[in-house]
Protein backbone atom coordinates (compact mmCIF):
# COMPACT_ATOMS: atom_id res chain seq x y z
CA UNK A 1 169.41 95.76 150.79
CA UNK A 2 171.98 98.43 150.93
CA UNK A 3 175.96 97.29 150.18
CA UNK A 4 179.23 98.67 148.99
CA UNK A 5 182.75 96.91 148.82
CA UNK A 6 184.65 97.77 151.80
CA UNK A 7 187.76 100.27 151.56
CA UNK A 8 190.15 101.93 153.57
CA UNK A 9 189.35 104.97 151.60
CA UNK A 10 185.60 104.78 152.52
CA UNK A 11 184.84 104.33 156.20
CA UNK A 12 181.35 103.62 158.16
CA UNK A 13 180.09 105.75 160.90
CA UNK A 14 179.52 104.29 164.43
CA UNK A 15 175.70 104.83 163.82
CA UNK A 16 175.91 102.28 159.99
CA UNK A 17 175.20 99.35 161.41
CA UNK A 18 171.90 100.40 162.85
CA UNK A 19 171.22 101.91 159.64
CA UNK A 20 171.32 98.68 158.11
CA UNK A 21 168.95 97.48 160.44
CA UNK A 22 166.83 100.05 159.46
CA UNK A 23 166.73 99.44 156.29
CA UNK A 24 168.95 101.34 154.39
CA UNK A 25 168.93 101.05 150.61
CA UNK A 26 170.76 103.78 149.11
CA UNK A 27 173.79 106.25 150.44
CA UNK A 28 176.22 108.55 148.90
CA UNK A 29 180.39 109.47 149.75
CA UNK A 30 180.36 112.46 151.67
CA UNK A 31 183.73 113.02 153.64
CA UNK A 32 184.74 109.95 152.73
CA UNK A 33 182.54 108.05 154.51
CA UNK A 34 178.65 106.48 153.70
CA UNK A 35 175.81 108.67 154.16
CA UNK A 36 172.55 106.95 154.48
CA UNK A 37 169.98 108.49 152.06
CA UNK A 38 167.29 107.07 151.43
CA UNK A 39 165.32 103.89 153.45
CA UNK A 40 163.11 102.94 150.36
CA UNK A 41 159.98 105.20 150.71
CA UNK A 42 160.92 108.51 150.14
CA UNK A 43 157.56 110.07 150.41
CA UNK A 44 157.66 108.21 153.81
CA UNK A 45 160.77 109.72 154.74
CA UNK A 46 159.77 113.30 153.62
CA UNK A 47 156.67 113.48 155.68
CA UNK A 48 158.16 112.14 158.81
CA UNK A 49 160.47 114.92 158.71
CA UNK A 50 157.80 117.41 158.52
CA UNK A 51 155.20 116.13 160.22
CA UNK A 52 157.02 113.77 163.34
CA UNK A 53 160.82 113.01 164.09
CA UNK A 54 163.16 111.35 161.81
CA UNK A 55 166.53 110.06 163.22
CA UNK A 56 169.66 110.73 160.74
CA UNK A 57 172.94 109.25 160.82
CA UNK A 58 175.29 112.35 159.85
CA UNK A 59 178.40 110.98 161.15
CA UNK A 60 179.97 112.48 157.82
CA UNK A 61 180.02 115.75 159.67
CA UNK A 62 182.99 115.01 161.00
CA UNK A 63 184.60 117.06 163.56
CA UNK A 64 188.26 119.18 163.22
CA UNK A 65 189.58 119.82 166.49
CA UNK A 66 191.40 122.70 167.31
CA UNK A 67 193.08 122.94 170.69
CA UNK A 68 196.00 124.97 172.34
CA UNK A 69 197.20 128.59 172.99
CA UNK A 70 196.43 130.38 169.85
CA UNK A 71 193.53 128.21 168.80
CA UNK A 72 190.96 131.62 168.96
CA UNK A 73 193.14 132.91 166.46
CA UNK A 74 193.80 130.03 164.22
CA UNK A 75 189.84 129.72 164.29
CA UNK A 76 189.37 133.44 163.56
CA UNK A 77 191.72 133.27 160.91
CA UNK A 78 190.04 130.68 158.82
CA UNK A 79 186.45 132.55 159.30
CA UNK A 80 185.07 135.39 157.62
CA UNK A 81 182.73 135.95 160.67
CA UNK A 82 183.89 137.85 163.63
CA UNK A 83 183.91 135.17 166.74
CA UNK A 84 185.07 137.71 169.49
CA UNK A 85 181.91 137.42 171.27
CA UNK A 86 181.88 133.60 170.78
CA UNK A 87 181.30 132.52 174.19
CA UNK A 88 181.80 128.65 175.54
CA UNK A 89 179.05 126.38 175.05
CA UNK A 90 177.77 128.43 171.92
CA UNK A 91 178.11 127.18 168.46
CA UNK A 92 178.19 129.64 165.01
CA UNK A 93 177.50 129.14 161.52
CA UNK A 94 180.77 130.58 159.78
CA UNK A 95 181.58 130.73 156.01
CA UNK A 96 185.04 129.74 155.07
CA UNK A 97 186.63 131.35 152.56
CA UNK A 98 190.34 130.73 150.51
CA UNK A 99 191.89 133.89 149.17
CA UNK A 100 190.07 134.67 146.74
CA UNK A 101 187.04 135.25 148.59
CA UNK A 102 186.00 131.89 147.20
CA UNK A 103 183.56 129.68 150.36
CA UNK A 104 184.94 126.51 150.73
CA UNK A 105 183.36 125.23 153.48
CA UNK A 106 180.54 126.35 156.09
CA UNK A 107 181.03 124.52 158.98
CA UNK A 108 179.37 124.64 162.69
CA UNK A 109 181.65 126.07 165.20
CA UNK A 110 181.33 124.91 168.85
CA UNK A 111 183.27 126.64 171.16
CA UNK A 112 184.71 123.68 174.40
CA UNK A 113 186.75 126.40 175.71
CA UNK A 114 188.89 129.38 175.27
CA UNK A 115 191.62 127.09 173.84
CA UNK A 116 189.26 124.17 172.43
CA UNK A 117 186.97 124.36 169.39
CA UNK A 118 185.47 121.84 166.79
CA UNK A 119 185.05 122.71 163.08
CA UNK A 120 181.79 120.63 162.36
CA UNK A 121 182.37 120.17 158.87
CA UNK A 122 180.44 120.10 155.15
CA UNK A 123 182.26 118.15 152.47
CA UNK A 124 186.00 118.91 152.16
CA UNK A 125 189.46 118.56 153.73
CA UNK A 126 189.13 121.26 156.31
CA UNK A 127 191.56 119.01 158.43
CA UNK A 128 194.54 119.49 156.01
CA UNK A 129 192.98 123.24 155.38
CA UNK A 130 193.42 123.98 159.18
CA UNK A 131 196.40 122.55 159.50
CA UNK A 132 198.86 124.10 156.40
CA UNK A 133 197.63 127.41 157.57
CA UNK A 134 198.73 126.56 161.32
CA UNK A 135 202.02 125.60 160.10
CA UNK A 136 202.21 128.42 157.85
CA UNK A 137 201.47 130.70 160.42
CA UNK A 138 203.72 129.34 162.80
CA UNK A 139 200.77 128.70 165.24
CA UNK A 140 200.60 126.90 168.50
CA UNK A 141 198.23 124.28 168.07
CA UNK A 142 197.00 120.82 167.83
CA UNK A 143 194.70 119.83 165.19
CA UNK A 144 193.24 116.41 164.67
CA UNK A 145 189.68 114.32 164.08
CA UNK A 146 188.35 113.44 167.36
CA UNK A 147 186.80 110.27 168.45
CA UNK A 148 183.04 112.21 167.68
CA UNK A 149 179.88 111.38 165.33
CA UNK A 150 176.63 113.21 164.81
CA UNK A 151 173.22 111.49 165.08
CA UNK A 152 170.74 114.52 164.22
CA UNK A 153 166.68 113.87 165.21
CA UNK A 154 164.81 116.70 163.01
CA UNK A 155 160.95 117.35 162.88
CA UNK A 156 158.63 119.29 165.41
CA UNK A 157 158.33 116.30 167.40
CA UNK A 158 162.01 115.84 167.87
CA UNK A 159 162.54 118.37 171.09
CA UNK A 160 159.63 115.64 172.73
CA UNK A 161 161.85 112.75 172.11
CA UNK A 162 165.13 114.48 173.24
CA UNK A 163 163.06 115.52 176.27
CA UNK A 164 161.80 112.50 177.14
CA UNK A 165 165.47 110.88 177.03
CA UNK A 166 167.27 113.69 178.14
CA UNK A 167 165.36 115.90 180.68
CA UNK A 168 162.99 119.07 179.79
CA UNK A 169 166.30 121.25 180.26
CA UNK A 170 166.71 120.30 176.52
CA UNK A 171 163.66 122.79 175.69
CA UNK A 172 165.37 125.54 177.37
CA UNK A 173 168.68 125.29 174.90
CA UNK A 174 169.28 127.91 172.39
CA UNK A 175 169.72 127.33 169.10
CA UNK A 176 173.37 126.94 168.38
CA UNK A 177 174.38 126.34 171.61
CA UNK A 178 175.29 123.21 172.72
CA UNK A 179 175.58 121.10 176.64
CA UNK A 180 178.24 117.85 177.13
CA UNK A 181 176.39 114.94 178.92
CA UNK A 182 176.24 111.50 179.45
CA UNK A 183 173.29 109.32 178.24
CA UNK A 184 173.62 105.96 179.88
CA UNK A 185 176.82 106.45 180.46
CA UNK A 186 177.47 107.57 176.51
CA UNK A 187 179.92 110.35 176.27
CA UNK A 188 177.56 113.66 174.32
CA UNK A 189 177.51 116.96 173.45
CA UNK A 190 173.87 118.08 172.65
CA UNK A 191 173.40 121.01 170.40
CA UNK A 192 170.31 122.46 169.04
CA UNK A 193 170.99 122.45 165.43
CA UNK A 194 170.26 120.66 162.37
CA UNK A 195 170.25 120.55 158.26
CA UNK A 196 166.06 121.07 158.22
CA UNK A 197 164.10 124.27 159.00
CA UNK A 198 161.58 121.83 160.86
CA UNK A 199 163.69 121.80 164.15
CA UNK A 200 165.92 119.50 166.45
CA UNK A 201 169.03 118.65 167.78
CA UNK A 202 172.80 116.84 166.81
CA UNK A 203 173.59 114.43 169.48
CA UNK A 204 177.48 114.30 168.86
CA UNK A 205 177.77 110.71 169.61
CA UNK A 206 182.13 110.96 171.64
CA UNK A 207 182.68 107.27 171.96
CA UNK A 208 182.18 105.44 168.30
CA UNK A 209 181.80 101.86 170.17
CA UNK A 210 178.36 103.02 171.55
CA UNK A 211 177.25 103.78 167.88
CA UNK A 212 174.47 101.29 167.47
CA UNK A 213 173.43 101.66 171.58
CA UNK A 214 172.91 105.32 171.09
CA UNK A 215 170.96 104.95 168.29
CA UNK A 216 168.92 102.50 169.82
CA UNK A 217 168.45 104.31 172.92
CA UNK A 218 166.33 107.13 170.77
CA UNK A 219 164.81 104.56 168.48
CA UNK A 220 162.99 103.04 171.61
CA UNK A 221 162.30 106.24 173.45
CA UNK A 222 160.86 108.17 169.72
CA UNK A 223 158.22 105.02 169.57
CA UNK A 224 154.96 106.82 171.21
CA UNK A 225 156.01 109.83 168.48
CA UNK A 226 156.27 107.19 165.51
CA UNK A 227 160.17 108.11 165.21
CA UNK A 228 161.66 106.75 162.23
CA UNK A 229 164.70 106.66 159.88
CA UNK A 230 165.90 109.30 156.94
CA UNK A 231 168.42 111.19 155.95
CA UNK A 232 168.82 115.35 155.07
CA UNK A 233 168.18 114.18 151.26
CA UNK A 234 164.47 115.33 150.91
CA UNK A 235 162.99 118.39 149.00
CA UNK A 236 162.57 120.28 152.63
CA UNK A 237 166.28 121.12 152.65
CA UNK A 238 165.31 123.08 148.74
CA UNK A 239 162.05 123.94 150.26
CA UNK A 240 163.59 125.67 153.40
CA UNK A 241 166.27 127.44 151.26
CA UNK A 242 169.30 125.34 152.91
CA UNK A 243 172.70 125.66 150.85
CA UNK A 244 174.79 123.03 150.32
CA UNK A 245 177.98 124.05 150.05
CA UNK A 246 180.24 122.29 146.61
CA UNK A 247 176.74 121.34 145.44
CA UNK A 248 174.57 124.80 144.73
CA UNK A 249 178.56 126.44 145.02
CA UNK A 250 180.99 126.49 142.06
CA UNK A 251 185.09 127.15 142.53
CA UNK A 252 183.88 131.36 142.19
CA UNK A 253 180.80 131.15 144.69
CA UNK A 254 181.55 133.77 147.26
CA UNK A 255 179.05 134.09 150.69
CA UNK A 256 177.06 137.00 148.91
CA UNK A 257 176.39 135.07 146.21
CA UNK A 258 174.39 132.30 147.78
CA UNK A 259 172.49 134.68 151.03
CA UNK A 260 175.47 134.01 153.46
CA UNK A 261 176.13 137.77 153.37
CA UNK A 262 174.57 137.71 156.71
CA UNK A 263 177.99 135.76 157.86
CA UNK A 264 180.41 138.01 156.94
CA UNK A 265 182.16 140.68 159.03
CA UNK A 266 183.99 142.64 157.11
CA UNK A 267 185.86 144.37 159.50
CA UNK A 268 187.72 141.45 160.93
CA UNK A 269 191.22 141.68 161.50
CA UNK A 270 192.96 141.67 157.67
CA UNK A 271 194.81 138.35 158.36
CA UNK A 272 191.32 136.39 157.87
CA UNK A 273 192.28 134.20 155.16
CA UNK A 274 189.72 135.82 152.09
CA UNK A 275 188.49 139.16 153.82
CA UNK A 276 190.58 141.30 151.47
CA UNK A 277 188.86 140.10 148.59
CA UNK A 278 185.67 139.59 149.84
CA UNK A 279 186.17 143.74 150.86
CA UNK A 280 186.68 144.66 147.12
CA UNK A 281 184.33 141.88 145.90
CA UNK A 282 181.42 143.81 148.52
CA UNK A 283 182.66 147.15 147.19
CA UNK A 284 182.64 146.30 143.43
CA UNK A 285 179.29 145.11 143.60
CA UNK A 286 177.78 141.01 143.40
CA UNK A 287 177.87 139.98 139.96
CA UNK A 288 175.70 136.61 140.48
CA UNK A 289 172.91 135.82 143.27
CA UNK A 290 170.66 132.80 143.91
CA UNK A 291 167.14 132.71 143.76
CA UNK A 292 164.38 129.94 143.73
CA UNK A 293 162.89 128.67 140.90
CA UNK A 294 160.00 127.13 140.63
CA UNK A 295 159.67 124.81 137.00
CA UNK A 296 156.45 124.21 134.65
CA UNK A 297 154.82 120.58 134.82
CA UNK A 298 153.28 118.59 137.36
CA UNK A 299 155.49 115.32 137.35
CA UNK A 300 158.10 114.32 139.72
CA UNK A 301 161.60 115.11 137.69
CA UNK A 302 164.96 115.84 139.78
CA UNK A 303 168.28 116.95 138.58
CA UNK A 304 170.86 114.35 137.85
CA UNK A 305 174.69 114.82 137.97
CA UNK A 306 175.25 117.81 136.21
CA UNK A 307 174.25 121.70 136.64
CA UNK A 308 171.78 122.77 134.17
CA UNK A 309 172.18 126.04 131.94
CA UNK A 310 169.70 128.81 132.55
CA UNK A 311 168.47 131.25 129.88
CA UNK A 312 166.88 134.81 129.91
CA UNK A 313 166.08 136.68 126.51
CA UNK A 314 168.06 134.05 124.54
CA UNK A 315 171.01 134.20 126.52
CA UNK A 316 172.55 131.64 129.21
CA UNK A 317 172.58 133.59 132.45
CA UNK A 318 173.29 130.98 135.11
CA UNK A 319 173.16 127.64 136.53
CA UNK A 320 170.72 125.32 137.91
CA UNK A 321 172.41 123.63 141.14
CA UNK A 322 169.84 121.55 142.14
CA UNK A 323 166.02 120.42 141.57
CA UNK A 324 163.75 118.19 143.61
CA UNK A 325 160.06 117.04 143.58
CA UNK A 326 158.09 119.41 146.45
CA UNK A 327 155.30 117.19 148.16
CA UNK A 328 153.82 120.57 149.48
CA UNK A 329 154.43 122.36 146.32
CA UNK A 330 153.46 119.75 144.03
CA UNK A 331 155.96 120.98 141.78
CA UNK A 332 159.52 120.57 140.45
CA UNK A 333 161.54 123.69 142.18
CA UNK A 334 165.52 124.21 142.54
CA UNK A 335 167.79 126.60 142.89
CA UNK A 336 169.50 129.70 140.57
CA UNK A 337 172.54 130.77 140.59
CA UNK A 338 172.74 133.16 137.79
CA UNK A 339 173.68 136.74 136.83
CA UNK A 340 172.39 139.45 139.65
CA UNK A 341 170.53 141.53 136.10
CA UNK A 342 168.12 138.78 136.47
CA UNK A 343 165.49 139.19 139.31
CA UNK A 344 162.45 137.37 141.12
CA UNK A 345 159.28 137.53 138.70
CA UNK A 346 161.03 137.06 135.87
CA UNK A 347 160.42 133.86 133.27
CA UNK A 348 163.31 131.71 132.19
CA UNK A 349 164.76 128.28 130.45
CA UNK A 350 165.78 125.54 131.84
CA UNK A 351 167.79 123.31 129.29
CA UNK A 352 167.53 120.14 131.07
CA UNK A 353 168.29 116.49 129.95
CA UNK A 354 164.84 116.24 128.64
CA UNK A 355 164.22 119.44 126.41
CA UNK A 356 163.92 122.90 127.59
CA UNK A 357 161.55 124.17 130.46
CA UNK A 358 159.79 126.75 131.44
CA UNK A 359 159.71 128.28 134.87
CA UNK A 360 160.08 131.32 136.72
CA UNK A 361 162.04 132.98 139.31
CA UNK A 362 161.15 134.00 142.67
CA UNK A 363 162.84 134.96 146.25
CA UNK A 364 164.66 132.39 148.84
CA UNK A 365 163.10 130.24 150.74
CA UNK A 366 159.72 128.57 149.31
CA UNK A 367 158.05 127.63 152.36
């Protein structure tokens, strides 16, 4: 039985009280709100996700909305990825950066219009962020937190169960890219997206009275494909090489640290908040990169609440940001964020709570 002591300072989404229902028996603060993660059979809940559909409550992804004559540029000045070709409908992973080259934030971009765009957040304040650098700008804009949750289905049987609610026109939608609708008479937008490598959709729930129908709606219609509840908390996120920004990032990760080099243009326009430094940072060469490892020992042992030192030849070269159990593996792995000197192949030291281990290095993502 999952509970907490109500607080203004720690909100529900629309979707919680079906998660309840469900079973819910553990959850974490994530943008201030409750994130369900975990149902009380993990193994359960990992499979499912790989195997069938699982059905997430991610309203903590909330939603910064920015709307009004220079919204394009307000949005290209807080990303480090050139969104000139950005058209409407389309959505964009894009690093964002403070000005020291420093990601703060990786957010979804969807693209309403020419003059309306949603920020679909990781874990920060990108609503204050967005907004000091409108003012400071001297920007014409509005900027506020729409009326708009995420429920995410994820597994290769997910696209069946959107289908089967939605229409087969959901097959046809590109990753990224995104459709508003109505289910029974809900308020949507449907994007192909999702924090798993196993494939699905966010259905950004735009009415949060209809929480607990919409969720129900799916529940019923994901029956024939055994849907069930869970959460992005399972070793397929460290499997499929997914970073989580704040949590495999420290307050000196930039993008080419942690493979999001991919995401950065560097010849945007020089008033992108952190493209000046990431330009020297690029031209001075990465000091630090992240690799997998993969630890010795063949029982289940995650990470707890702090990073773990890494050393090569005697000497600490990095951090340990995270470590999980892999079911496919069947073997503690994690990720490495450590000095760029140190490559894939190589043997190192953990220092964890229980002793030092073993384990070696090797390239981004496992499986």
């Amino acid at each position: 039985m999952f509970s907490f002591s109500p607080t203004a300072r720690v909100r529900p989404s629309p979707f919680f009280e079906a998660t309840v229902a469900e079973g819910m028996v553990a959850g974490n603060v994530y943008n201030r709100m409750i994130m369900p993660t975990s149902y009380g059979d993990p193994e359960a809940e990992y499979w499912r996700l790989i195997n069938g559909v699982s059905q997430w409550d991610v309203g903590v992804e909330r939603q910064v909305q920015i709307k009004g004559p220079d919204a394009a540029r307000l949005v290209q000045i807080l990303s480090v990825r050139d969104l000139s070709k950005c058209k409407v409908g389309q959505g964009k992973y894009v690093p964002l950066c403070n000005r020291r080259g420093t990601i703060i934030n990786d957010p979804i971009l969807l693209k309403h219009a020419d003059d309306l765009f949603w920020f679909s957040i990781a874990d920060s304040d990108m609503w204050l962020w967005a907004g000091a650098i409108a003012m400071e700008r001297g920007l014409n804009v509005e900027i506020c937190e729409p009326d708009v949750s995420p429920m995410a289905l994820q597994g290769p049987k997910a696209e069946d169960v959107v289908a089967h609610v939605m229409g087969d026109w959901v097959r046809s939608l590109k990753y990224f890219w995104f459709q508003e609708t109505e289910i029974a008479g809900i308020p949507v937008a449907l994007q192909r997206s999702g924090w798993s490598k196993q494939g699905g959709f966010e259905i950004y729930l735009k009415d949060g009275s209809k929480g607990t129908q919409l969720w129900n709606i799916f529940k019923e219609a994901g029956q024939p494909w055994d849907i069930g509840p869970g959460a992005p908390a399972t070793a397929e996120r460290v499997e499929s090489g997914l970073v989580s920004v704040g949590g495999d990032t420290d307050d000196a990760t930039n993008p080419f640290e942690v493979r999001l080099g991919q995401y950065v243009d560097l010849d945007v326009p020089d008033d992108v908040i952190g493209i000046q430094a990431l330009r020297k940072i690029k031209a001075g060469g990465i000091k630090r990169h992240q690799l997998g490892l993969i630890l010795d020992g063949d029982t289940p042992a995650p990470m707890g609440f702090q990073l773990e030192d890494i050393f090569y030849g005697g000497v600490c070269v990095g951090k340990m940001t995270n470590c999980m159990w892999s079911p496919r593996m069947k073997a503690n792995i994690g990720y490495a964020l450590i000095d760029i000197s140190v490559q894939a192949g190589q043997s190192v030291s953990v220092q964890r709570a229980s002793g030092a281990v073993s384990g070696r290095l090797r390239e981004l993502p496992f499986l």
